[in-house]
Structure formats: C-alpha cells, structure tokens
Protein backbone atom coordinates (compact mmCIF):
# COMPACT_ATOMS: atom_id res chain seq x y z
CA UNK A 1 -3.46 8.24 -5.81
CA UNK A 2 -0.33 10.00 -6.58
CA UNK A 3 1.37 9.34 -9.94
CA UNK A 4 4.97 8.82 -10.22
CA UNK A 5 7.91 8.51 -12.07
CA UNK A 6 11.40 8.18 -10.87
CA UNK A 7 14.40 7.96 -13.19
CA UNK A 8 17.51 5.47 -12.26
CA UNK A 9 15.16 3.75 -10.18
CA UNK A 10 16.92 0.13 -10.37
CA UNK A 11 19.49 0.92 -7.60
CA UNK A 12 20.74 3.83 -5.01
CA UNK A 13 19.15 6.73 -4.07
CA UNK A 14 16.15 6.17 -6.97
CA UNK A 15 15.24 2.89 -5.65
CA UNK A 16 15.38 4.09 -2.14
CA UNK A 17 13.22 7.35 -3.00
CA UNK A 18 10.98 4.85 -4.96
CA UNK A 19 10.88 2.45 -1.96
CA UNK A 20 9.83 5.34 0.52
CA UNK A 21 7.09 6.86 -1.86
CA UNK A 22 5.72 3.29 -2.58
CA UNK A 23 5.55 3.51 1.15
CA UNK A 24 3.77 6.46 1.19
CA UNK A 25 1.10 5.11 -0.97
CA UNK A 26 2.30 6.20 -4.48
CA UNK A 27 1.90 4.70 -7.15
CA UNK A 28 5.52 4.77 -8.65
CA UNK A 29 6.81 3.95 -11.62
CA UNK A 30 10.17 2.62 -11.68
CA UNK A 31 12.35 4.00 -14.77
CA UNK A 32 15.63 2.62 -16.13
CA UNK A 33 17.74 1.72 -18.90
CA UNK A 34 18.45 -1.79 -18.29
CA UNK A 35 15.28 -3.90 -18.61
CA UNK A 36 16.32 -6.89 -17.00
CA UNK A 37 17.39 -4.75 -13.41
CA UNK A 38 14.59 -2.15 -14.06
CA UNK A 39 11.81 -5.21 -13.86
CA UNK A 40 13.48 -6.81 -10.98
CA UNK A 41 14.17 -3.35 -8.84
CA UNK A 42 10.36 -2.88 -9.42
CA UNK A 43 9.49 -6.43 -8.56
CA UNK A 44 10.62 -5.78 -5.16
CA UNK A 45 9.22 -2.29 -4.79
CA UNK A 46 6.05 -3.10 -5.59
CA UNK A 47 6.36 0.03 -8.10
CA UNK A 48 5.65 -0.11 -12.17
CA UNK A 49 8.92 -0.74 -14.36
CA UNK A 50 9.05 1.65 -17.34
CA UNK A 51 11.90 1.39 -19.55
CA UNK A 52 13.72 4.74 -19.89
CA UNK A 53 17.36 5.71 -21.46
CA UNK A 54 17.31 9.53 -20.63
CA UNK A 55 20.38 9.91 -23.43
CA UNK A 56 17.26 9.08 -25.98
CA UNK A 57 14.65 11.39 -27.23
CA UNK A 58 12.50 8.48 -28.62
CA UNK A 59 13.11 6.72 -25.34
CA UNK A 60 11.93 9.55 -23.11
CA UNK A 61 8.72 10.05 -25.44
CA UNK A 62 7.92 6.29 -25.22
CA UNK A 63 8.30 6.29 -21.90
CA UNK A 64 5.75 9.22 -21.40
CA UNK A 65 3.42 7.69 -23.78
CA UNK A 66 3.00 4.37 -21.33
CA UNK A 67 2.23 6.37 -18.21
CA UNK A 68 -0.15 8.45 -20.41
CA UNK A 69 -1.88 5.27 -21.61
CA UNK A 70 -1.59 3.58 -18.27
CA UNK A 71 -2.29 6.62 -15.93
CA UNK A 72 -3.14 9.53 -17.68
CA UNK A 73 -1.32 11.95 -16.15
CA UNK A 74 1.98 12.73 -13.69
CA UNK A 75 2.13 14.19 -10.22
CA UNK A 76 5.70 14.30 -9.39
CA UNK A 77 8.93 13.28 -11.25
CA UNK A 78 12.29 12.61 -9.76
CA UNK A 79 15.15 13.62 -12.48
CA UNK A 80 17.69 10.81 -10.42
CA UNK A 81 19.48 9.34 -13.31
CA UNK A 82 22.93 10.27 -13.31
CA UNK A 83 26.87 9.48 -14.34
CA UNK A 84 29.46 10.13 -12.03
CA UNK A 85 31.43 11.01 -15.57
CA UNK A 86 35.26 10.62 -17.22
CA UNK A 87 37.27 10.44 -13.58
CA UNK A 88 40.01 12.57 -15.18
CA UNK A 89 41.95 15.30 -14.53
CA UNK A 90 40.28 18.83 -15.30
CA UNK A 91 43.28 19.61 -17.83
CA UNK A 92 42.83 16.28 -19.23
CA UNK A 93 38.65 16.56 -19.35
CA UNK A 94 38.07 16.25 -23.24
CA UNK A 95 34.97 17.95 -24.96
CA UNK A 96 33.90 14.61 -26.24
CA UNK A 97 33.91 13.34 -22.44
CA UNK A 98 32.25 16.59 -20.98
CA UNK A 99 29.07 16.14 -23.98
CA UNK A 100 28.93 12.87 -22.91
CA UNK A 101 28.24 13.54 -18.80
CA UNK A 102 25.99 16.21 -19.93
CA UNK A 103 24.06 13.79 -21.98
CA UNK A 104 22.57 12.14 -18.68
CA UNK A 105 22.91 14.67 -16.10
CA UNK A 106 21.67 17.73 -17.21
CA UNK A 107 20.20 17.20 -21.20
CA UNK A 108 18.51 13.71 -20.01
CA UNK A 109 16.82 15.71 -17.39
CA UNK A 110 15.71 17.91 -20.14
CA UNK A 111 14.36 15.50 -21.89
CA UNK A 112 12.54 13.26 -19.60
CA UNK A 113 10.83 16.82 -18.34
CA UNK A 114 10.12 17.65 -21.91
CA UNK A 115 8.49 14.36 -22.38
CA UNK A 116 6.65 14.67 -19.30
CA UNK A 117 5.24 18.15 -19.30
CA UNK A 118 1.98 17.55 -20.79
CA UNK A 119 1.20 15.01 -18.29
CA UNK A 120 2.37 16.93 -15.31
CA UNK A 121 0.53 19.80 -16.24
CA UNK A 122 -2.35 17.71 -16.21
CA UNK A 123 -1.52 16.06 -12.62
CA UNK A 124 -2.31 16.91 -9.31
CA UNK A 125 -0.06 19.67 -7.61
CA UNK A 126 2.59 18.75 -9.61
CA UNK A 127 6.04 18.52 -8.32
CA UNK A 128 9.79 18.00 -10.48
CA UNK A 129 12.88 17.18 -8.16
CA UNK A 130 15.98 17.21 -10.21
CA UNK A 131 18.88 15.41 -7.76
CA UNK A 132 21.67 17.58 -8.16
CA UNK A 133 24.88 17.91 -5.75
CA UNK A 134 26.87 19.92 -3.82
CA UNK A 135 29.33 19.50 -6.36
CA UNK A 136 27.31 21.63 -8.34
CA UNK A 137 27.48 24.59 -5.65
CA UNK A 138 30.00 27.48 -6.60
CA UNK A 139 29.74 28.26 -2.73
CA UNK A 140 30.21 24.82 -1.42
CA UNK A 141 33.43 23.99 -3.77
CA UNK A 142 35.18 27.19 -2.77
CA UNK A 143 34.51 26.57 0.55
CA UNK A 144 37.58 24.92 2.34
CA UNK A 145 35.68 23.42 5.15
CA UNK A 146 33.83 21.84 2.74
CA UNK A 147 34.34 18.25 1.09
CA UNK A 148 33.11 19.90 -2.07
CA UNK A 149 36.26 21.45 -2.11
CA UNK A 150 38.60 18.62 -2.46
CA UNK A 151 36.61 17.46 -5.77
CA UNK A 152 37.95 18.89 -8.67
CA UNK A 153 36.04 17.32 -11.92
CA UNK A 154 35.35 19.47 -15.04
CA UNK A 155 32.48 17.26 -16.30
CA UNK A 156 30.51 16.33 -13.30
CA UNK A 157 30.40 19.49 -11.17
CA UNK A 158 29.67 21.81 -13.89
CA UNK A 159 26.64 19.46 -14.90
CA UNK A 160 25.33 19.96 -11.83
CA UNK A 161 25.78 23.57 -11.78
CA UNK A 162 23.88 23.53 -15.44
CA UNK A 163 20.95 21.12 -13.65
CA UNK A 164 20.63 23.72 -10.96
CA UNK A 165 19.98 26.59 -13.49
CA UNK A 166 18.22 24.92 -15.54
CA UNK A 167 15.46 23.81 -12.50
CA UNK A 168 15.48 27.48 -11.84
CA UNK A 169 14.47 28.05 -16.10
CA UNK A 170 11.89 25.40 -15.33
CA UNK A 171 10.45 26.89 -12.59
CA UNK A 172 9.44 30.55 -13.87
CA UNK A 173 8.65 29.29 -17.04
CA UNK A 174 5.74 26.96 -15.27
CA UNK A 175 4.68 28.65 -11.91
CA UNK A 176 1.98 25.87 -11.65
CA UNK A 177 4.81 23.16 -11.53
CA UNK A 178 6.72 23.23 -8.21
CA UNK A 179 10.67 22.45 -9.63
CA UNK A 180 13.47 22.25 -7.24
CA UNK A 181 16.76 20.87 -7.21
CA UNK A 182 18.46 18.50 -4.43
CA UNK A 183 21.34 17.80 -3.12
CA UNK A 184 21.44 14.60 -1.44
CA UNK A 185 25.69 14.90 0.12
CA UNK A 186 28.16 12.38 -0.09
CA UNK A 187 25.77 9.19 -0.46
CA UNK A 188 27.63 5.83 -0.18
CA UNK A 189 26.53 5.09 -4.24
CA UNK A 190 28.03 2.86 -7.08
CA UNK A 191 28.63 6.36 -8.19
CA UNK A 192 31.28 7.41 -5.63
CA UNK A 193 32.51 3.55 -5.26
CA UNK A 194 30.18 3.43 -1.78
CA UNK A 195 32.48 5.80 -0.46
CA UNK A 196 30.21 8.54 0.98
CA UNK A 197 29.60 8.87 4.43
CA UNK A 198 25.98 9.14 4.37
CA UNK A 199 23.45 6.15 3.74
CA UNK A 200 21.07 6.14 0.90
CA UNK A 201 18.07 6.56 3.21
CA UNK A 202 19.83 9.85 4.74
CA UNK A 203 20.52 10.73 1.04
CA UNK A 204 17.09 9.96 -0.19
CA UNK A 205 15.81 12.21 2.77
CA UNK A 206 15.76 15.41 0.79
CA UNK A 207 14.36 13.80 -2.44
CA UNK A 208 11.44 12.61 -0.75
CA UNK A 209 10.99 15.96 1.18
CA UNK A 210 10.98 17.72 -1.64
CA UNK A 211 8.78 15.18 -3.95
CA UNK A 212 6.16 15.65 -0.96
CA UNK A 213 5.64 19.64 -1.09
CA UNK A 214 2.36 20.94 -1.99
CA UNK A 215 1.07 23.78 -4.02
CA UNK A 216 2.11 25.87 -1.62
CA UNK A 217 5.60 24.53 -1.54
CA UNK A 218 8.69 26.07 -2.68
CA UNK A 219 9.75 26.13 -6.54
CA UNK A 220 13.31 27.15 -8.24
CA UNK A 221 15.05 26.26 -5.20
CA UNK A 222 18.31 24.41 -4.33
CA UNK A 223 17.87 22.05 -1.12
CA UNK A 224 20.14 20.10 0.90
CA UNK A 225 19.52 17.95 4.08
CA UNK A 226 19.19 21.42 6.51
CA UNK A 227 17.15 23.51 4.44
CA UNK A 228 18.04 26.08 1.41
CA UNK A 229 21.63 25.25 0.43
CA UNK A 230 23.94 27.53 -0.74
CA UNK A 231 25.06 27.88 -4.63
C-alpha cells in the first residue's frame, strides 16, 4: 500500500489529486488547516484527515508524528497548499505582504518536507511533488504568447520561482527521494476566482503523473501538462 500525504487537500486541485490516488489504491491522507472541511473533504474521499497549518512548525511536526504512529512511514507527498497572495500592485507589494505569501507557498513547503523527511526516507520509492506554476517560470512570464505574461504579482510569482529552486536543493541533497515541481496552468480554483480555463482534473493531471514515477523517475525537474516546462 502506498502512503500518502497531500497538503490543501479539503478543496481544488488537492482534493482532486487525493480523489485520483484514493482511486489508485493509496492510502491518502488528507491534510488541512480547517478541521471541520479537512474531516468532511476526507469523508468523501475515503482518504485519512490529518490536521496540518503549513505556516506552523509545531503543526507540521504533529502532523508527521500521526502518520508515523499510524503508518510508519511516507511514500509520496504532494506540497499543494498554497495562497494566491496580497492582489496588489508590484509597486504597492509590501515586505510584510510578500513574508506572508512566502509563509505558505514556499517556507510551508519547507516545513511540511522537513517534517516529513524521516518518514519518506523510510518509504517506498519515495516521491515529493511541490505544485508550483507557470507563474513561477522566468521563461513563461517573458513570453508574450504566454498568459504568464499578463500576470504581474511581486508576491506570488516569485514564490513560485523560490519553490522551484528550492525542489531542485531538495533533490541533490537526497538522490534517493525523487522531488519535482509542477505546474498545473490556469486551473479554474478559489485561488484565481474559478477563472482558469482548465478543469481541476486537467490540472491535477500533472500532480498525479508526477506523484506516480518510480525510482527510476525523474528528480529536480519542473513539469507541466506536455512534458519538461520551461523556467
């Protein structure tokens, strides 16, 4: 049985990714903030709810202490959990507002993987898939046949373009660990308003690609929906 922990499970692209790997006989566990949501979204996943708030230290450890106690180990963690961030003008992006986006998107993936090593070292061709975004991408945002390059927002792209790095710090520093980064495109999400063009289950589709690879899978990579995406 494969062991597995997704982070902002409750709704979106996590609870779609956590639908399809429940599908594909997983055994996932469910993670969010909010307890109430968290238990229902993993109600009708037929996953495990574990309560996570990836802004915590103390929360991430607990969280990895439960799966320890109830599983003993982790095969593949999903780094989903994200905020879309302060909505403002670059100029008007303060450094308060930046810390704060980096909190969740790029130190809460730090954490939760921090948390988590122990047990994924001790797992089963382990696998890390931090979700990141095109956003992120210095080649997609300068690119003006891309959407990418219509989005101009200090906070959130650059913590994607940390997340992206920092999967690639991940994965030479543990060559047994496959760690790649995703980017899932404009997904329809209560983080864009539901204003993407694709569907969760197209944006989940490189997620669950890349949460599938074996030991003989890629590692350090950035991924989109056709293959190696450009950064």
């Amino acid at each position: 049985m494969t062991i597995t922990l997704i982070t902002g499970a409750n709704k979106g692209l996590g609870f779609e990714t956590a639908r399809r790997l429940v599908e594909a006989g997983h055994t996932v566990y469910a993670g969010a903030r909010d307890t109430r949501r968290g238990e229902e979204a993993a109600a009708r996943l037929g996953a495990r709810f574990v309560r996570i708030d990836v802004t915590d230290e103390d929360s991430a450890e607990a969280a990895a202490e439960f799966v320890r106690k109830e599983a003993g180990r982790l095969d593949v963690l999903v780094n989903n959990a994200g905020i879309v961030g302060a909505r403002k003008p670059v100029g008007e992006t303060t450094g308060a507002e930046m810390r704060t986006t980096y909190e969740t998107n790029v130190f809460g993936a730090v954490r939760v993987t921090r948390a988590f090593l122990p047990l994924l070292e001790a797992g089963k061709n382990p696998v890390v898939v931090n979700v990141a975004s095109g956003l992120g991408s210095l080649a997609a945002t300068n690119d003006p046949d891309r959407i990418e390059s219509t989005v101009a927002s200090l906070d959130y792209n650059s913590s994607k373009t940390a997340l992206v790095m920092v999967t690639s710090q991940y994965a030479k520093a543990f060559p047994a660990i496959r760690f790649n980064a995703v980017d899932p495109g404009y997904t329809a999400t209560d983080l864009n308003g539901h204003t993407g063009h694709n569907t969760v289950e197209e944006g989940a589709d490189v997620i669950v690609r890349m949460a599938l690879v074996g030991a003989d899978g890629p590692t350090g990579g950035f991924f989109d929906a056709a293959g190696p995406a450009a950064w």
